[in-house]
C-alpha atoms as a PDB file:
ATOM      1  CA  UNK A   1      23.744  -4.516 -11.602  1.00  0.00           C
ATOM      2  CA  UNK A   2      23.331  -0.947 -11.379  1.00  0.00           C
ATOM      3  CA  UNK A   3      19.726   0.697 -10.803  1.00  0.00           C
ATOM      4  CA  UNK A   4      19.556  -0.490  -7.205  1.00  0.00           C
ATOM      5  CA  UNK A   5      20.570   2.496  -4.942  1.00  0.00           C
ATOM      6  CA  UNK A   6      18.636   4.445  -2.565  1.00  0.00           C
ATOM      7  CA  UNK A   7      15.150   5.439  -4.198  1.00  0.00           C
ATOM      8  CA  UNK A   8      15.017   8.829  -5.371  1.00  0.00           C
ATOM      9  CA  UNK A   9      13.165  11.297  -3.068  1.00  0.00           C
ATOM     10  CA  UNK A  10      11.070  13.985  -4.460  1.00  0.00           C
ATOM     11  CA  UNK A  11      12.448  17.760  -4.027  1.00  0.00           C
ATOM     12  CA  UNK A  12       9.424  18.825  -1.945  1.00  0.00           C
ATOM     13  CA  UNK A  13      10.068  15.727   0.960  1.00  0.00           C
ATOM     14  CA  UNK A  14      14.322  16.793   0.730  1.00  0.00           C
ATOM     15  CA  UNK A  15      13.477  20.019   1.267  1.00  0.00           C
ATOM     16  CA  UNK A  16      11.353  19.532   3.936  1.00  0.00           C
ATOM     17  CA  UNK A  17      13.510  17.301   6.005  1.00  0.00           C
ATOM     18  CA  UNK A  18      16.235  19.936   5.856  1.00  0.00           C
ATOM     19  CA  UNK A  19      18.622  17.875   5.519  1.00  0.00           C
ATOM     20  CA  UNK A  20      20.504  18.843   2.148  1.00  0.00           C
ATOM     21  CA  UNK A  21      21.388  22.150   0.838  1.00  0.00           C
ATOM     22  CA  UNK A  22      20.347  22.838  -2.555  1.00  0.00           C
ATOM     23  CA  UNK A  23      20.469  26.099  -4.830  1.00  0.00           C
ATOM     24  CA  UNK A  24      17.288  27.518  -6.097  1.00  0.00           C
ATOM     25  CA  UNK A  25      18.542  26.582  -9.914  1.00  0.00           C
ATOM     26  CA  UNK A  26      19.210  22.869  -8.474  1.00  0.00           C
ATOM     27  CA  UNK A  27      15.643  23.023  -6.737  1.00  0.00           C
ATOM     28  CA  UNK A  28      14.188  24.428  -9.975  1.00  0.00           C
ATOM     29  CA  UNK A  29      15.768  21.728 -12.113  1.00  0.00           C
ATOM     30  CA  UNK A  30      14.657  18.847  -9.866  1.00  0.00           C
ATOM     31  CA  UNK A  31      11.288  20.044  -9.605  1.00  0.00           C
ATOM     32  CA  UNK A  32      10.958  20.641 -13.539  1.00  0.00           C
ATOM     33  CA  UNK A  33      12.440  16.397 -14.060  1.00  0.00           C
ATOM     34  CA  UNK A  34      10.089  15.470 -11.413  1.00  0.00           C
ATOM     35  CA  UNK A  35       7.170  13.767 -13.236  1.00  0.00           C
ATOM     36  CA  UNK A  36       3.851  15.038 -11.898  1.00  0.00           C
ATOM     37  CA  UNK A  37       1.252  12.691 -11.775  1.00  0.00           C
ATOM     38  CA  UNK A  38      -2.045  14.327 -11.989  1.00  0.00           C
ATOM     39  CA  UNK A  39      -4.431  11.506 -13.811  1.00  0.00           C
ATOM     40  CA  UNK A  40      -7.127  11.797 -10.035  1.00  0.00           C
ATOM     41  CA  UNK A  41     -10.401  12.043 -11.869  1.00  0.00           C
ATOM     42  CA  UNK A  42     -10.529   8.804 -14.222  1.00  0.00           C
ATOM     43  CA  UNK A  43     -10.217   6.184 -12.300  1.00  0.00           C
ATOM     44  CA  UNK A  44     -12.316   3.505 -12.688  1.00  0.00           C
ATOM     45  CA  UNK A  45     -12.729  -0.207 -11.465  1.00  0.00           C
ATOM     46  CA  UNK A  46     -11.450  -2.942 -14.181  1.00  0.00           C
ATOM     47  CA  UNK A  47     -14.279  -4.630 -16.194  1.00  0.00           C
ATOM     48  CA  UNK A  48     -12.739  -7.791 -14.976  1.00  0.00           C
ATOM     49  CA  UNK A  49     -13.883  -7.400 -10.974  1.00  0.00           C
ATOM     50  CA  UNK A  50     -17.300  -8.410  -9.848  1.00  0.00           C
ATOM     51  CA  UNK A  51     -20.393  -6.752  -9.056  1.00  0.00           C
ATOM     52  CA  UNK A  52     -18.709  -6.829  -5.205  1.00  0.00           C
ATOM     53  CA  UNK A  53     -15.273  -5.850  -5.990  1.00  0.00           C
ATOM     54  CA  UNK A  54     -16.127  -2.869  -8.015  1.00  0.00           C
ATOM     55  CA  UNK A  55     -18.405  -1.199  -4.844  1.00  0.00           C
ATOM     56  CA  UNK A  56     -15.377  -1.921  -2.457  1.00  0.00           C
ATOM     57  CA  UNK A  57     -13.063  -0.523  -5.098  1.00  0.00           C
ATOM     58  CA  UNK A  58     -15.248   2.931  -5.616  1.00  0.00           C
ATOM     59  CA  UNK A  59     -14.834   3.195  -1.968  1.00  0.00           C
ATOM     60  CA  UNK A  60     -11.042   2.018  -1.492  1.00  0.00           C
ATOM     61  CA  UNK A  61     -10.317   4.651  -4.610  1.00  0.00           C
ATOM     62  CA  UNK A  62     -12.499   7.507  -3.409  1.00  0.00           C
ATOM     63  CA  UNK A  63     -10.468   7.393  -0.542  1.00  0.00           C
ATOM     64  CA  UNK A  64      -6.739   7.228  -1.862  1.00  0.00           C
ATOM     65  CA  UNK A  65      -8.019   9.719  -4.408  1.00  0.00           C
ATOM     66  CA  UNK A  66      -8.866  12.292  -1.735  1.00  0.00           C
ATOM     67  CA  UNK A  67      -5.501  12.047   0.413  1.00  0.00           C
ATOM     68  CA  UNK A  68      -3.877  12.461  -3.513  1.00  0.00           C
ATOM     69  CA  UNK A  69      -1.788   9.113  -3.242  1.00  0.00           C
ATOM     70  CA  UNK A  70      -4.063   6.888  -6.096  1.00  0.00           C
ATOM     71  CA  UNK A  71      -4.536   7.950  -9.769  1.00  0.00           C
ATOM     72  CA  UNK A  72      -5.658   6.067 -12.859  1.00  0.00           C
ATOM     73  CA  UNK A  73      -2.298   4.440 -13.222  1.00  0.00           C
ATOM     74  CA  UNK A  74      -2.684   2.745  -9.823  1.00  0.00           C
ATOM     75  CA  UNK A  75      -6.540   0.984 -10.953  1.00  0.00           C
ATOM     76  CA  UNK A  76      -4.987  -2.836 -12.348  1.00  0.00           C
ATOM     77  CA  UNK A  77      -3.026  -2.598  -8.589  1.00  0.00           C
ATOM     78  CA  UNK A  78      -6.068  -2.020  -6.320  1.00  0.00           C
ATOM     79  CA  UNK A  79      -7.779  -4.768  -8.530  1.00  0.00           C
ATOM     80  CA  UNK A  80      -5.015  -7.139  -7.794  1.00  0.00           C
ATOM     81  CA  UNK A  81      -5.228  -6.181  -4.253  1.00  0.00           C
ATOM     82  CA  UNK A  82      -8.944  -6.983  -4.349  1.00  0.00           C
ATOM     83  CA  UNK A  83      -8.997 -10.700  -5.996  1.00  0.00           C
ATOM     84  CA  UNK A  84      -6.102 -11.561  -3.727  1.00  0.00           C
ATOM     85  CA  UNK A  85      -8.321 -10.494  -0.266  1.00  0.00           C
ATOM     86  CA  UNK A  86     -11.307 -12.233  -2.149  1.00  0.00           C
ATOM     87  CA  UNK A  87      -8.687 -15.411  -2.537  1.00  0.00           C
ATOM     88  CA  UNK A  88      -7.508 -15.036   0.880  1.00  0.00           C
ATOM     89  CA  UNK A  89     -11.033 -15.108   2.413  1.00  0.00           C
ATOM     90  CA  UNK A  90     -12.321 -18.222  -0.070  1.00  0.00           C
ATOM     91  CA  UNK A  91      -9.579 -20.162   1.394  1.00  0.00           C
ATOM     92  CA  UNK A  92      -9.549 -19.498   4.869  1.00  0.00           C
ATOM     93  CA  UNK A  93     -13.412 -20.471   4.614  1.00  0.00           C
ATOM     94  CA  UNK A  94     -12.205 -23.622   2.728  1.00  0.00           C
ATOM     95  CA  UNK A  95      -9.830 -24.595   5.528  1.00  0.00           C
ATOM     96  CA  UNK A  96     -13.046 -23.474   8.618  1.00  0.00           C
ATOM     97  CA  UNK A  97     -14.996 -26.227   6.372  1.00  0.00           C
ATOM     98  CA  UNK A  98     -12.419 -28.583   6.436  1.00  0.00           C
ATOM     99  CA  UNK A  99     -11.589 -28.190   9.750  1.00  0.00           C
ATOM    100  CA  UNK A 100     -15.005 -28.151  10.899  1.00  0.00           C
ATOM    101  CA  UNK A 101     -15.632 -32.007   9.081  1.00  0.00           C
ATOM    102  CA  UNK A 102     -11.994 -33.472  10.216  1.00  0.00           C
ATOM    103  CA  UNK A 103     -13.892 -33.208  13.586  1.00  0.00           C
ATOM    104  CA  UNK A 104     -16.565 -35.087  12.546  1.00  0.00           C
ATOM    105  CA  UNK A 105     -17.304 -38.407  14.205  1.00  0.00           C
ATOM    106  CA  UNK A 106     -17.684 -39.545  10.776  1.00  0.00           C
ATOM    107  CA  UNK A 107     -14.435 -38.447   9.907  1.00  0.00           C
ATOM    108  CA  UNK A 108     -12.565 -40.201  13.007  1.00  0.00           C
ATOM    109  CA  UNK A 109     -14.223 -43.237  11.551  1.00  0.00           C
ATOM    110  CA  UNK A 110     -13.058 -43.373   8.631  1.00  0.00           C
ATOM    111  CA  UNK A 111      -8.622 -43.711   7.231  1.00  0.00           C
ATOM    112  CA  UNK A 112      -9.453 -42.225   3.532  1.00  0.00           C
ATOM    113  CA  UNK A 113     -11.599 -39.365   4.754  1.00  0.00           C
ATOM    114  CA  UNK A 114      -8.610 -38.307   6.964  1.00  0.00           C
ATOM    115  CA  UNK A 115      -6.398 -38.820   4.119  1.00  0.00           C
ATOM    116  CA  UNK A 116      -8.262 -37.148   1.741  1.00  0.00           C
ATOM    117  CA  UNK A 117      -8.891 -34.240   4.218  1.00  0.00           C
ATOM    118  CA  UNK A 118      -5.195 -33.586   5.318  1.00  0.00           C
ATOM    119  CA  UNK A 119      -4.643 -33.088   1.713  1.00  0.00           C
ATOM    120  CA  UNK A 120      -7.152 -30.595   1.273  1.00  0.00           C
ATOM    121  CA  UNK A 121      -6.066 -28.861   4.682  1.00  0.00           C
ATOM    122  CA  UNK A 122      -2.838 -28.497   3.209  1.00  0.00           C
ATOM    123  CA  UNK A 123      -3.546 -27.394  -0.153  1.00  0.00           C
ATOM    124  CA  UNK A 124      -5.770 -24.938   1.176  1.00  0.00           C
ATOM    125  CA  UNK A 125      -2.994 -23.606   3.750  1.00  0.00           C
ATOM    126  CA  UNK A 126      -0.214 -23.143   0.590  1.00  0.00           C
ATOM    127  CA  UNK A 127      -3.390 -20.927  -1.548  1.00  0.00           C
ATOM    128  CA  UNK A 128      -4.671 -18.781   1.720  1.00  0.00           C
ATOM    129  CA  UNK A 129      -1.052 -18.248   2.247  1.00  0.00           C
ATOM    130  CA  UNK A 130      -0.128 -17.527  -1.370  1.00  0.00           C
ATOM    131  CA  UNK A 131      -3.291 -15.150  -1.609  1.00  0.00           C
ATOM    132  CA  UNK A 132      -2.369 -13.557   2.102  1.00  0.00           C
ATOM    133  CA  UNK A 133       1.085 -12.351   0.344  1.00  0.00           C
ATOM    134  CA  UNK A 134      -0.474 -11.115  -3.171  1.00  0.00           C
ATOM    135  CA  UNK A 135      -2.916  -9.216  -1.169  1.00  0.00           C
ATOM    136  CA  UNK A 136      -0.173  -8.017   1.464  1.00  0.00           C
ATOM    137  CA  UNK A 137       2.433  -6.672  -1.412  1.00  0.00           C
ATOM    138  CA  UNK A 138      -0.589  -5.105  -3.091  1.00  0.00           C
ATOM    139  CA  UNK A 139      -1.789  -3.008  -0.114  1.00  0.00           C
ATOM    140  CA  UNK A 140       1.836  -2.228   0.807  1.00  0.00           C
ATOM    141  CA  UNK A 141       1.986  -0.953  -2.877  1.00  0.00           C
ATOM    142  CA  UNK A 142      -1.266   1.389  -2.180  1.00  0.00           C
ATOM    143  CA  UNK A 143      -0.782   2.528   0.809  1.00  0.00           C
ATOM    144  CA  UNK A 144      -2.971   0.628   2.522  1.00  0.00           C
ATOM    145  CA  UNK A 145      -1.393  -0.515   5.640  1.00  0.00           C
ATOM    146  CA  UNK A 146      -0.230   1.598   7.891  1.00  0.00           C
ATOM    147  CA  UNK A 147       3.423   1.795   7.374  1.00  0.00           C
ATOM    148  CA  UNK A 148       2.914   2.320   4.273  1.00  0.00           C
ATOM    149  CA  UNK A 149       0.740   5.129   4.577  1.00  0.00           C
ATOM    150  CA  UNK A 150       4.320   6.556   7.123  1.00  0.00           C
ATOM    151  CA  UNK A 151       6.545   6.454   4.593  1.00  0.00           C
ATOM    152  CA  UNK A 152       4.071   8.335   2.268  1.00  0.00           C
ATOM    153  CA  UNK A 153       4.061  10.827   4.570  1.00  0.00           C
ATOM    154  CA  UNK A 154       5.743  14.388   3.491  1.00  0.00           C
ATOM    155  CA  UNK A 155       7.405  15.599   6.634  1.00  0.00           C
ATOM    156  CA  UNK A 156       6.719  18.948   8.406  1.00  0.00           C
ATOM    157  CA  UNK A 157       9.880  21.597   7.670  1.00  0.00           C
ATOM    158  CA  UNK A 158      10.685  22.933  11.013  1.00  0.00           C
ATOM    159  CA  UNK A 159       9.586  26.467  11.454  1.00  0.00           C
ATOM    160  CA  UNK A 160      12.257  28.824  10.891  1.00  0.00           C
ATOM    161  CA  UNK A 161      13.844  30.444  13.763  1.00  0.00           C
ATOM    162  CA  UNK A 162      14.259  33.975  13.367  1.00  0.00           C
ATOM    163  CA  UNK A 163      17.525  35.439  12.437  1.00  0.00           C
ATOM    164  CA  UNK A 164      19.388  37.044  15.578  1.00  0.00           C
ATOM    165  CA  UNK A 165      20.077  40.570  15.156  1.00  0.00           C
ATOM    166  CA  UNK A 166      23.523  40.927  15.638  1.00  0.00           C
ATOM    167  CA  UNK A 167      23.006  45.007  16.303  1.00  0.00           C
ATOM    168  CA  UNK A 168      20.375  43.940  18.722  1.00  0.00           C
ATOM    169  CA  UNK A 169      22.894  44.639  21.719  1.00  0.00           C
ATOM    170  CA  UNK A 170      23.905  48.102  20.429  1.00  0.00           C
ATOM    171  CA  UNK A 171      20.011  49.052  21.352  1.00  0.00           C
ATOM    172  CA  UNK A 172      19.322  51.627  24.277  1.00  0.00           C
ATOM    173  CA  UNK A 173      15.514  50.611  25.031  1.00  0.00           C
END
């Protein structure tokens, strides 16, 4: 099972943390198999979302566009990321309902109500939680949580220090 190494960093973030020595050729030739994504102004929300979705997907995109992390590629992925919240919040309002009626007087009354709503409690909990993780994995994927948005982050280089000047001490000032 090969393929499943450390991820392969982009020349600009290596060379900005310092941390590995490369000749200009090597830089050059990383830099030149690098692909360069540059596909910022098309994108466009799915036919597929609703009325809702698209709005709060022109504003999610605007966004991602600006900070240069989101291009057409990325559309079917914010999409995903915007059914699964809708899911999320349809069954969280699902279980509120049903926990609302199981404390009905009526429901106390009655053994196949509480039956009947258990079930639903339950089913509900498995899709809300099903829906929380789509919608989790896709916002990971977009950089929409915060640690996410970290480990998009190019790091500073250090500023140089200046070179000593080894004939510095041979001055009479």
């Amino acid at each position: 099972m090969a393929g499943y190494g450390k991820q392969r960093e982009p020349i600009d973030l290596i060379i900005a943390k310092g941390k590995k020595h490369l000749t200009k050729e090597e830089i050059e030739n990383r830099r030149n198999s690098e692909i360069n994504v540059d596909n910022y102004k098309d994108v466009k929300a799915p036919s597929y979302l609703s009325k809702k979705q698209k709005n709060e997907f022109a504003e999610i995109a605007t966004k991602l566009v600006d900070i240069g992390i989101m291009s057409e590629l990325d559309e079917d992925c914010l999409a995903r990321y915007l059914i699964a919240k809708d899911n999320y919040l349809k069954f969280t309002k699902l279980l509120n309902t049903a926990i609302k009626n199981k404390a009905s007087k009526q429901y106390k009354d009655n053994a196949d109500m509480q039956r009947i709503f258990s079930t639903d409690i339950e089913a509900n909990l498995i899709h809300q939680d099903r829906a929380f993780k789509q919608c989790n994995a896709c916002a990971d994927k977009m950089g929409l949580t915060i640690t996410s948005r970290c480990r998009l982050q190019v790091p500073q280089a250090p500023p140089e220090k200046p070179k000593e000047n080894k004939f510095a001490k041979f001055s009479v000032i």
